[in-house]
Protein backbone atom coordinates (compact mmCIF):
# COMPACT_ATOMS: atom_id res chain seq x y z
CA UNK A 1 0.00 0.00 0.00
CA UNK A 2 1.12 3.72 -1.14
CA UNK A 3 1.83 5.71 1.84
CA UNK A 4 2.04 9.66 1.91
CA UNK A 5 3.27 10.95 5.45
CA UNK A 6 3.31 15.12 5.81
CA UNK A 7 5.00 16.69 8.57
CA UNK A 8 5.94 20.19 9.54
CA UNK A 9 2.58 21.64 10.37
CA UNK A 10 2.34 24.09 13.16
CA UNK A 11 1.18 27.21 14.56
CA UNK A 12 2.53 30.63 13.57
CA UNK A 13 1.44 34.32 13.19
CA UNK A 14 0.72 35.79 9.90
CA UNK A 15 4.02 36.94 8.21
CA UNK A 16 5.61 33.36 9.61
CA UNK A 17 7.06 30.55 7.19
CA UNK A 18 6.50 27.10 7.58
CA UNK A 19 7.86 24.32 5.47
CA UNK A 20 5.97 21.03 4.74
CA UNK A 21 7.29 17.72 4.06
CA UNK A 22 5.70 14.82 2.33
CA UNK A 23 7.80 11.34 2.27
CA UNK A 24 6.65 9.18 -0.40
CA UNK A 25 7.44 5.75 -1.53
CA UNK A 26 10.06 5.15 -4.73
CA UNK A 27 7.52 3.92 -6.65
CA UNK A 28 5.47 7.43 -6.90
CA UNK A 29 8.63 9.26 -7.91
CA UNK A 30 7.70 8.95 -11.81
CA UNK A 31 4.39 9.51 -11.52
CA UNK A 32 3.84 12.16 -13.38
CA UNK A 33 3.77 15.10 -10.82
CA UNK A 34 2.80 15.39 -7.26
CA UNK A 35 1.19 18.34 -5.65
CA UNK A 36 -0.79 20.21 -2.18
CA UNK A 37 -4.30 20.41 -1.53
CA UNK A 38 -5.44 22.55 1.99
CA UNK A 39 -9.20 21.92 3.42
CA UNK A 40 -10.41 24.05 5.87
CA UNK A 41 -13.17 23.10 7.76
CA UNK A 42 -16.71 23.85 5.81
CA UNK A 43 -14.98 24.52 2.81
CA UNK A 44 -13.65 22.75 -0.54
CA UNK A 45 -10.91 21.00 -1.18
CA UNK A 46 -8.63 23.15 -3.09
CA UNK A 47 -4.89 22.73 -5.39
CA UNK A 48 -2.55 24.95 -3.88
CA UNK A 49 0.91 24.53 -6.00
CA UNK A 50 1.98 21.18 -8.13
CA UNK A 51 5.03 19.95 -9.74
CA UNK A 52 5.66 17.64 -12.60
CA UNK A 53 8.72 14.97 -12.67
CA UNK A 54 10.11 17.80 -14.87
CA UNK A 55 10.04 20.36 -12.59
CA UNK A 56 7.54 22.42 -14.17
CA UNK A 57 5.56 24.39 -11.07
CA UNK A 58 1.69 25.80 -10.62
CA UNK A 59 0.84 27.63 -7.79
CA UNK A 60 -2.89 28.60 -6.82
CA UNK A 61 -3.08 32.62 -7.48
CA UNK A 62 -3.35 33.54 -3.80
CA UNK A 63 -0.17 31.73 -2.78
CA UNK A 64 1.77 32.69 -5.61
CA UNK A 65 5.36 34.35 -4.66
CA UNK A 66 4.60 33.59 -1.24
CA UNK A 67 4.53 29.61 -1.43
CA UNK A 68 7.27 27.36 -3.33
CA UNK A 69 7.06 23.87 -3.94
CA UNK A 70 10.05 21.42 -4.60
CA UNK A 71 10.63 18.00 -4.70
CA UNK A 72 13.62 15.73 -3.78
CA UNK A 73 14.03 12.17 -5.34
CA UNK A 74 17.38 11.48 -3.71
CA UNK A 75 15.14 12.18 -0.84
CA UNK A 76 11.61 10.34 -1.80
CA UNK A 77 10.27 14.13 -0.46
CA UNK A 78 8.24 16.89 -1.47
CA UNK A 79 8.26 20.61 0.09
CA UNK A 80 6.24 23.28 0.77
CA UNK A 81 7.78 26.29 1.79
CA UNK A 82 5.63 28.69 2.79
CA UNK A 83 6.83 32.48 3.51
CA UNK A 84 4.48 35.26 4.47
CA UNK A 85 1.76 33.07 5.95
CA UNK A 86 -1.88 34.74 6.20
CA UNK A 87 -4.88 33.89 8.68
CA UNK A 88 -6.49 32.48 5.20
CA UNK A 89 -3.73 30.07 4.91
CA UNK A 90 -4.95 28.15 7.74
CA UNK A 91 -6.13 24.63 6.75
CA UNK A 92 -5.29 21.05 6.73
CA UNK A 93 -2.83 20.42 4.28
CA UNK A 94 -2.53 17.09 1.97
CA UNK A 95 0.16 15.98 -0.29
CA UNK A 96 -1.24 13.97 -3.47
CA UNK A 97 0.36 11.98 -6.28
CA UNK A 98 0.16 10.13 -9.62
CA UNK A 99 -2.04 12.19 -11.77
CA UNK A 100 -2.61 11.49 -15.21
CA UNK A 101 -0.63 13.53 -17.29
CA UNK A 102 -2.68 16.02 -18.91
CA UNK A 103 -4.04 17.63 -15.45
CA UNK A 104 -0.64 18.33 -14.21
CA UNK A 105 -1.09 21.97 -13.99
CA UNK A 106 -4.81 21.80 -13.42
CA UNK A 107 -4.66 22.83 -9.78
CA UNK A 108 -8.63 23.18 -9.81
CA UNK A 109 -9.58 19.86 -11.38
CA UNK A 110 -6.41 17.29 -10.34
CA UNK A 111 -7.48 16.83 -6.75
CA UNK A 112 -10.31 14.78 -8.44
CA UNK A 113 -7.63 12.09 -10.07
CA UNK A 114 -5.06 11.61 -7.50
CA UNK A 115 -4.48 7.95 -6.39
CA UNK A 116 -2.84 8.49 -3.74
CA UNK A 117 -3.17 11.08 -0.29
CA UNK A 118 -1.26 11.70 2.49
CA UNK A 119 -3.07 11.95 6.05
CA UNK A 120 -2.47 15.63 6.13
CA UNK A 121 -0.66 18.22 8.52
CA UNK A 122 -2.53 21.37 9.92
CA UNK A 123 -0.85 24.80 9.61
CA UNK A 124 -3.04 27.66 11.85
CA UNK A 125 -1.71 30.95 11.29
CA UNK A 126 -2.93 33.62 13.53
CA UNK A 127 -3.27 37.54 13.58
């Protein structure tokens, strides 16, 4: 069984930086790309950055130049570091992966195709 594990979820105050890991197994290295999702609660699931096995990067408008995503392969891991962190930024954040090809930088549709999730890490930011 695929396993996703996120760490480095916390509580900061807005204008903080956090950075999220996500270990993944070999076999989801090639997959494609890999990519965040936040929930908050009573709201939608939404794509906040992704990366292809390329390197090629999408970031949800409201994050952009604040959030950057990276991945490692050496290190089976994929980043989030986030900079400037707002009171919207709070959520439960989810690392996904192995998307088919064509939704890749479709941060609004992909979370629909991922086969596989992590368990998620929550990041509060406060005023």
């Amino acid at each position: 069984q695929v396993q996703l594990v996120e760490s480095g979820g916390g509580s900061v105050q807005s204008g903080g930086s956090l950075r999220l890991s996500c270990v993944y197994p070999e076999s989801v290295a090639s997959k494609n790309c890999m990519a965040w999702f936040r929930q908050a609660p009573g709201k939608e699931r939404e794509g906040v950055a992704a990366i292809t096995t390329e390197g090629i990067t999408t970031y949800k408008r409201s994050v952009q130049g604040r959030f950057t995503i990276s991945q490692d392969n050496a290190k089976n891991t994929l980043y989030l570091q986030m900079d400037n962190l707002k009171p919207e930024d709070t959520s439960m954040y989810y690392c996904a992966a192995d998307f088919p090809r064509f939704l890749c930088v479709d941060l609004t549709n992909m979370g629909q195709a991922a086969h596989y999730w992590g368990q998620g890490t929550q990041v509060t930011v406060s005023s």
